[in-house]
Protein backbone atom coordinates (compact mmCIF):
# COMPACT_ATOMS: atom_id res chain seq x y z
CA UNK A 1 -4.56 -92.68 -5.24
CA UNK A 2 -3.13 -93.18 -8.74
CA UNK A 3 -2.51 -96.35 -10.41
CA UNK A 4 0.67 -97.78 -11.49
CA UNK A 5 0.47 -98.33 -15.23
CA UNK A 6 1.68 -101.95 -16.46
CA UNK A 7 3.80 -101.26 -18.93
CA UNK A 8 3.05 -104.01 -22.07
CA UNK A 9 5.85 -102.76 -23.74
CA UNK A 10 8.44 -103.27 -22.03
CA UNK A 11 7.23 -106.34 -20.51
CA UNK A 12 7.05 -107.71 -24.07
CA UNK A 13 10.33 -106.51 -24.56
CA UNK A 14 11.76 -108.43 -21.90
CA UNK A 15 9.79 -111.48 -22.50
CA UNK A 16 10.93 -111.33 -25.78
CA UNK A 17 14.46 -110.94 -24.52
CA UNK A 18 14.35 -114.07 -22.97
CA UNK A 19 13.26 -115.76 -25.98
CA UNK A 20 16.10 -115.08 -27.98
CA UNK A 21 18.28 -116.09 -25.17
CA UNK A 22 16.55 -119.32 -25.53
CA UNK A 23 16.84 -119.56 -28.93
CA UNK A 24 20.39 -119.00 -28.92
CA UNK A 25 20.81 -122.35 -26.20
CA UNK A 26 18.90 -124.33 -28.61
CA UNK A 27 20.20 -127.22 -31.30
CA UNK A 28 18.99 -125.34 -34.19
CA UNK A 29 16.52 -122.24 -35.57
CA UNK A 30 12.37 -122.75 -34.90
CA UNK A 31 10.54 -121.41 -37.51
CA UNK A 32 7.22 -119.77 -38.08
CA UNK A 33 4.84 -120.32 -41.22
CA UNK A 34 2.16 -116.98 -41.14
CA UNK A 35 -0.12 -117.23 -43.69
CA UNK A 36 -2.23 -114.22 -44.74
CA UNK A 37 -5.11 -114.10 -47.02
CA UNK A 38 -6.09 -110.91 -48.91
CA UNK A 39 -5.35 -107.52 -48.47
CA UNK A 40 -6.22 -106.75 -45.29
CA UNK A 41 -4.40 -103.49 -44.18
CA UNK A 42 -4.39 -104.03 -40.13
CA UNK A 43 -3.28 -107.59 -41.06
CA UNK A 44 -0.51 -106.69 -42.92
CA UNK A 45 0.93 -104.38 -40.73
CA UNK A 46 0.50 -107.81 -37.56
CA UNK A 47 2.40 -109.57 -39.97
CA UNK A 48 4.75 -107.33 -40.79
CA UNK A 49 5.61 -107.70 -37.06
CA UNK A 50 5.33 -110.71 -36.15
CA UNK A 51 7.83 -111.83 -39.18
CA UNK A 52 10.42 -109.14 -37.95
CA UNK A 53 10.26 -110.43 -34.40
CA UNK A 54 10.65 -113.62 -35.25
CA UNK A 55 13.68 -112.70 -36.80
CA UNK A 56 15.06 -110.61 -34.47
CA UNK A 57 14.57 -113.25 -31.98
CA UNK A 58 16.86 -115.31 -34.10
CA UNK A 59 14.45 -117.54 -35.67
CA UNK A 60 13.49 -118.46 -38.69
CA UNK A 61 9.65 -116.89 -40.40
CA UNK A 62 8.47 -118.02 -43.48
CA UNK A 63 5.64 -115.97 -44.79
CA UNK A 64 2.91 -117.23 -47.09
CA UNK A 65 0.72 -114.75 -49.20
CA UNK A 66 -2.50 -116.01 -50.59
CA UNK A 67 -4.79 -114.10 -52.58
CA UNK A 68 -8.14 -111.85 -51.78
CA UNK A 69 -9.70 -114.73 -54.20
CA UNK A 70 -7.93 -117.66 -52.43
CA UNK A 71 -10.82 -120.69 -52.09
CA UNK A 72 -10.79 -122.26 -48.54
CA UNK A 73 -9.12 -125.58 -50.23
CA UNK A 74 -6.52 -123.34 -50.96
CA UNK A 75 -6.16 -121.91 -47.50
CA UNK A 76 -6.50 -125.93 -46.26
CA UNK A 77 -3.87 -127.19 -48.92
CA UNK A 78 -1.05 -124.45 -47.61
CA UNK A 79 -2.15 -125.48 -44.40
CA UNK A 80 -1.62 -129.47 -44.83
CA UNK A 81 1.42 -128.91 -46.32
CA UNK A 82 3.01 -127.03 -43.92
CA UNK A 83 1.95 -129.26 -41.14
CA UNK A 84 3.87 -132.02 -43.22
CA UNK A 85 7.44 -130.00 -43.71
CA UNK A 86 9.53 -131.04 -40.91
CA UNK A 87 11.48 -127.95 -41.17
CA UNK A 88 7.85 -125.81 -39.45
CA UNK A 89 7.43 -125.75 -35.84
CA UNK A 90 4.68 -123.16 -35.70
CA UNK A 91 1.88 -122.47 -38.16
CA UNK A 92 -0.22 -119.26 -37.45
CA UNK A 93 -2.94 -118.35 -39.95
CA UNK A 94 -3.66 -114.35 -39.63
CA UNK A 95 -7.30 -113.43 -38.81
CA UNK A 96 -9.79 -111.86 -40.22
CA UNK A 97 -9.72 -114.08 -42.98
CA UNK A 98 -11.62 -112.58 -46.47
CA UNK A 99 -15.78 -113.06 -46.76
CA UNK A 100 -16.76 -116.37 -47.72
CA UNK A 101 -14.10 -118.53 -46.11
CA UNK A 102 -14.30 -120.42 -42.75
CA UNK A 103 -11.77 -119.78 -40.24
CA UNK A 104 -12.73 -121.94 -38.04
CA UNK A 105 -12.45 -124.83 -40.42
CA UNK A 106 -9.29 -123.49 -41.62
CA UNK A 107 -7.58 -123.30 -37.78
CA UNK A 108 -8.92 -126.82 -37.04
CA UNK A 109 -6.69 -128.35 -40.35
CA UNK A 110 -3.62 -126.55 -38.03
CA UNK A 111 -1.53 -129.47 -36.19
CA UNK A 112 -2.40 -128.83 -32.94
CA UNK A 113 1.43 -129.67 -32.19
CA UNK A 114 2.56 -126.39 -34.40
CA UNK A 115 -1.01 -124.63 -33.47
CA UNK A 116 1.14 -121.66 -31.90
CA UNK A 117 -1.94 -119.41 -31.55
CA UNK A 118 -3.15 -122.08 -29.08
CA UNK A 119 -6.82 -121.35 -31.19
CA UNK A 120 -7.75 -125.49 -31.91
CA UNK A 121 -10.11 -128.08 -30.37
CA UNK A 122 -7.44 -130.40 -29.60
CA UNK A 123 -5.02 -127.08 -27.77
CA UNK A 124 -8.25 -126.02 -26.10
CA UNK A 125 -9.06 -129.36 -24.85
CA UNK A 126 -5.45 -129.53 -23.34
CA UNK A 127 -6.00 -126.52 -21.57
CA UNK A 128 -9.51 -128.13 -20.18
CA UNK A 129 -7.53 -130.68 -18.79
CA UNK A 130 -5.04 -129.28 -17.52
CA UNK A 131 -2.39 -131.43 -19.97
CA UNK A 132 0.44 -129.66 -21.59
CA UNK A 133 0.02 -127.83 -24.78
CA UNK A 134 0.26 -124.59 -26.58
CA UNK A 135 -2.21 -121.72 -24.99
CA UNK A 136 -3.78 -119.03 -26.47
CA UNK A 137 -1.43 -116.12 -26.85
CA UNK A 138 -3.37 -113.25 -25.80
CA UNK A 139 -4.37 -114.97 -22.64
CA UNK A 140 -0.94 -116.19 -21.71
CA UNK A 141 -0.28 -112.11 -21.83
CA UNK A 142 -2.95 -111.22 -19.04
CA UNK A 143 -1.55 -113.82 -17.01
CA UNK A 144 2.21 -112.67 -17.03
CA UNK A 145 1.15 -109.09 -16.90
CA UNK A 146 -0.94 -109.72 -13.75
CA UNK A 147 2.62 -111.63 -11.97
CA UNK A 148 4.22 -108.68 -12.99
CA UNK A 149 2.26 -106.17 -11.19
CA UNK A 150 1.00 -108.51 -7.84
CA UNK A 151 3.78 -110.63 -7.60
CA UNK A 152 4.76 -114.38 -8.88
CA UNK A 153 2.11 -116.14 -6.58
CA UNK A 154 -1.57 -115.36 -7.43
CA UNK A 155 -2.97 -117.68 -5.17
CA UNK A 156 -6.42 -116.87 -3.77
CA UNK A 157 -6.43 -113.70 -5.77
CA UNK A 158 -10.58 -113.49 -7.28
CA UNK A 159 -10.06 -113.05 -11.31
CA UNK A 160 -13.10 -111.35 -12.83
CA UNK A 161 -12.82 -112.29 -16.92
CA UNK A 162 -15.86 -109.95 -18.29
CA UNK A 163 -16.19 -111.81 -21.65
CA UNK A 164 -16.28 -115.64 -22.40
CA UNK A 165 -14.80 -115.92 -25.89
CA UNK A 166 -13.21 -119.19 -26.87
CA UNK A 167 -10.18 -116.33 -27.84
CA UNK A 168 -9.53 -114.68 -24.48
CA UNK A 169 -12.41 -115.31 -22.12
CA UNK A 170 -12.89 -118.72 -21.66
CA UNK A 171 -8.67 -119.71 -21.79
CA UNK A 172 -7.50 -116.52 -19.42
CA UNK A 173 -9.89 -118.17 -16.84
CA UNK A 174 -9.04 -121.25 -17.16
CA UNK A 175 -5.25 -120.29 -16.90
CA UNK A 176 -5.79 -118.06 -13.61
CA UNK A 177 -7.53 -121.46 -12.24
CA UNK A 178 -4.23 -122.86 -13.01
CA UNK A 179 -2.69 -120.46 -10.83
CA UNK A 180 -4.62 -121.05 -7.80
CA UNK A 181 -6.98 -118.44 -8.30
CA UNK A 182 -10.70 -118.16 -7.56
CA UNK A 183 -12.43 -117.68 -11.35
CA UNK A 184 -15.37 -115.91 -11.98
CA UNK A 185 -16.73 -115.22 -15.52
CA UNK A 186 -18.73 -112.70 -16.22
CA UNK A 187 -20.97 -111.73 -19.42
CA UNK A 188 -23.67 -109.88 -21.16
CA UNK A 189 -26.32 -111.88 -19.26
CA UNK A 190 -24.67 -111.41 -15.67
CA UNK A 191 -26.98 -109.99 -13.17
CA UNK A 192 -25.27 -106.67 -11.27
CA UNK A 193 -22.16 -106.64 -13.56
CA UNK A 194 -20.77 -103.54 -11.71
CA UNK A 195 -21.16 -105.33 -8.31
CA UNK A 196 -19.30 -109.11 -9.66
CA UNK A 197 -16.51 -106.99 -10.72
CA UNK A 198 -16.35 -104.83 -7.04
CA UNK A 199 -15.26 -108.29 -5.55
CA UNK A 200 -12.50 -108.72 -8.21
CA UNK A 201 -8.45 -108.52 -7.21
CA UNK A 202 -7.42 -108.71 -10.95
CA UNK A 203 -10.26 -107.34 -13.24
CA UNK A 204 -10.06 -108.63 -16.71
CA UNK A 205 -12.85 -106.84 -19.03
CA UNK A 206 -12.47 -108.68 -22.57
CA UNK A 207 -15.88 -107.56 -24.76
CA UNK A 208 -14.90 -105.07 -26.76
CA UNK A 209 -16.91 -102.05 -25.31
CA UNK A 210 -15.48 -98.49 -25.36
CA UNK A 211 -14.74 -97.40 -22.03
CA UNK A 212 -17.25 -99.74 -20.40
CA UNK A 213 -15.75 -100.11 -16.84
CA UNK A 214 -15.81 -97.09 -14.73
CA UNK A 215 -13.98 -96.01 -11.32
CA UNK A 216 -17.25 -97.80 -9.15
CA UNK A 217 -17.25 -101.01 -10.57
CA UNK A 218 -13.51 -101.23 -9.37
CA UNK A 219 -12.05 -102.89 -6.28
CA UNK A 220 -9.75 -100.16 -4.51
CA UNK A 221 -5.93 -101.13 -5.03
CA UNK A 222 -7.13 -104.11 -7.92
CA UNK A 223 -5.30 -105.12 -11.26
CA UNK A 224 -6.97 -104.03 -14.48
CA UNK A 225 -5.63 -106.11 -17.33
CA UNK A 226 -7.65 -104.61 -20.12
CA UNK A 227 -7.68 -106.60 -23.27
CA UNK A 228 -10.53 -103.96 -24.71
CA UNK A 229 -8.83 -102.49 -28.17
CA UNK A 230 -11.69 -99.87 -29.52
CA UNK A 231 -11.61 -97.36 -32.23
CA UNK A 232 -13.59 -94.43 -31.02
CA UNK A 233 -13.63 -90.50 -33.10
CA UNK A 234 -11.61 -88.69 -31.29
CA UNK A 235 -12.36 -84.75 -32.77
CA UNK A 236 -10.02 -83.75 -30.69
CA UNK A 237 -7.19 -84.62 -32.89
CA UNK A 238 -9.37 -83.33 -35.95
CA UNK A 239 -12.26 -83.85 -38.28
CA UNK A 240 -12.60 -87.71 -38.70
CA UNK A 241 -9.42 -88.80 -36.63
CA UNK A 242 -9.88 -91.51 -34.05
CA UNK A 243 -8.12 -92.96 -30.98
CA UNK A 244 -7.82 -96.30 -29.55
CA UNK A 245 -9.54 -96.85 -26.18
CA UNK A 246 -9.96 -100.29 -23.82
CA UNK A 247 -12.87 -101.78 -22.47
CA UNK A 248 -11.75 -99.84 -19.00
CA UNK A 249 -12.59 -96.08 -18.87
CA UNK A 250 -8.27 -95.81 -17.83
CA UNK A 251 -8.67 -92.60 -16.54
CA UNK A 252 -11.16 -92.71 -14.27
CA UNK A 253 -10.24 -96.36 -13.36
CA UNK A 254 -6.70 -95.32 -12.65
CA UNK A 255 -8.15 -93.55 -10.07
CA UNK A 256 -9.33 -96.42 -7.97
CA UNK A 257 -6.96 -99.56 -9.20
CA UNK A 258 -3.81 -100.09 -8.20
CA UNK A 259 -2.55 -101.49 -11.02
CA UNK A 260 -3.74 -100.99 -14.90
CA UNK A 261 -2.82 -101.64 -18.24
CA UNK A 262 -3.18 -98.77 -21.16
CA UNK A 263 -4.36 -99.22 -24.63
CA UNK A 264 -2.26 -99.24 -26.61
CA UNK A 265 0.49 -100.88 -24.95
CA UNK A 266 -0.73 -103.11 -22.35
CA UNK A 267 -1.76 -106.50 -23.37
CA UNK A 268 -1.15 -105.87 -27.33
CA UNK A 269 2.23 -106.19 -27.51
CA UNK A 270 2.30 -109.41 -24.93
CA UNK A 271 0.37 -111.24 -27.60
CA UNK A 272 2.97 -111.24 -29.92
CA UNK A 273 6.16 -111.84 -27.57
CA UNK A 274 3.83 -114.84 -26.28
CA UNK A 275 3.22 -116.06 -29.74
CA UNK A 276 7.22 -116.20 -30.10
CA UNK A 277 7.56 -118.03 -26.97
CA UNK A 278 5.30 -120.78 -28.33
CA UNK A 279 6.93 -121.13 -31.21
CA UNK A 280 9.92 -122.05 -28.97
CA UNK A 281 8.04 -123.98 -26.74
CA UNK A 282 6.77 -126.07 -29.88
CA UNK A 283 10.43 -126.48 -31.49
CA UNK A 284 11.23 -127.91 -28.38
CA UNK A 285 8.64 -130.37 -28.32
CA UNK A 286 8.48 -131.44 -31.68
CA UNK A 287 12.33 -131.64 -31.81
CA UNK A 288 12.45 -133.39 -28.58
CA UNK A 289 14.92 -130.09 -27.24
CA UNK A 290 15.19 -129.10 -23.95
CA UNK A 291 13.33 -126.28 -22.86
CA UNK A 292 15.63 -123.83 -22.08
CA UNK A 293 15.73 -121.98 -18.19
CA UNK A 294 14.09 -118.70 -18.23
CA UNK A 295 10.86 -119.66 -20.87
């Protein structure tokens, strides 16, 4: 048996499809504020991205460049003032930010009405509750990649989250609760790792270890959603080249699973088409619009 490969990409694609069509039904533009710090080179090739989706989706990004030497009352100031212009919907500071400042200070200073990146106390507490709110992008991902390869209705399917980050770990399980799944989180400490994940329909490994699930630790016919992006050497290609890898060894996985995604191009490019969506989501909110059909 060979797996069927969930394809991120053009998932994304059509996810972000229906965004513009949403934006097009709407009163006016929503916008989105990024705000990088420094010179980051991986981060300026994200926000590179994310501004030109934005704007192909038909929206409006505004892009805010601070400098490597930025203090974090800087980074706070932008922040406060953009929560205060009427004319932002969504505010999404770009991560890592440079040594020396806080992030998590900075994030909590976000309005957790424009906190499109779904990364505050108050958005995290929504989730908790079960209350609306904006979720965590990467996690919304998993969740739409998993209906797309089992089907709409995940009820009573067992999610296995390896990894209990406040980023992905902790928010994709709460969301598969949502969707009448049975939960189980799994982590560093978890006694018999490979057996927990045996039982799992929809495996979800989320720790950032190279290749760490192999072919036994997989159910026959189950989902992989790897969120796992690794940089390993790959000589292969050449002295000092490497390659990305997940957290799931994908080929001998794909052996056993039914379903898996690949990296790159699984769960990656999700996070970005879900980051759009919120940014509708939030216009809608704030601007008291009707959510479109289809979002």
């Amino acid at each position: 048996m060979s797996a069927s490969m969930i394809d991120g990409k053009a998932i994304a694609a059509d996810v972000r499809a229906d965004v513009a069509k949403a934006v097009s039904q709407l009163p006016g533009q929503p916008s989105l504020a990024v705000v990088l710090v420094g010179e980051d080179p991986a981060s300026q090739v994200y926000v590179r991205n994310k501004v030109r989706q934005t704007e192909e989706a038909g929206m409006v990004s505004v892009h805010h460049r601070l400098p490597e030497t930025a203090s974090q009352q800087d980074v706070e100031s932008l922040i406060t003032q953009l929560n205060a212009d009427e004319n932002v919907d969504g505010i999404l500071l770009q991560l890592p930010l440079p040594k020396g400042l806080d992030a998590d200070a900075a994030i909590e200073k976000i309005h957790p009405d424009k906190d499109v990146d779904g990364l505050t106390e108050v958005s995290a507490g929504r989730l908790t509750l079960g209350k609306p709110g904006l979720v965590a992008c990467t996690p919304t991902g998993c969740v739409i990649l998993a209906k797309r390869a089992l089907g709409e209705d995940l009820s009573g399917k067992h999610v296995v989250v390896i990894g209990r980050s406040i980023l992905v770990g902790k928010p994709a399980a709460l969301l598969f609760l949502a969707e009448n799944c049975t939960v189980t989180i799994a982590h560093s400490r978890t006694k018999d790792l490979p057996a927990v994940c045996r039982d799992a329909d929809i495996l979800v490994p989320a720790v950032g270890r190279p290749q760490m699930v192999k072919a036994d630790w997989v159910k026959p016919g189950a989902a992989i959603i790897d969120v796992g992006i690794n940089r390993v050497d790959a000589p292969e290609k050449g002295e000092g080249k490497t390659r990305l890898v997940g957290d799931a060894d994908y080929a001998e996985c794909s052996e056993v699973a039914g379903h898996i995604t690949p990296v790159p191009g699984g769960v990656g490019p999700m996070t970005i088409a879900c980051l759009l969506r919120n940014t509708v989501l939030a216009a809608c909110a704030r601007r008291g619009w009707k959510v479109p059909e289809g979002l």
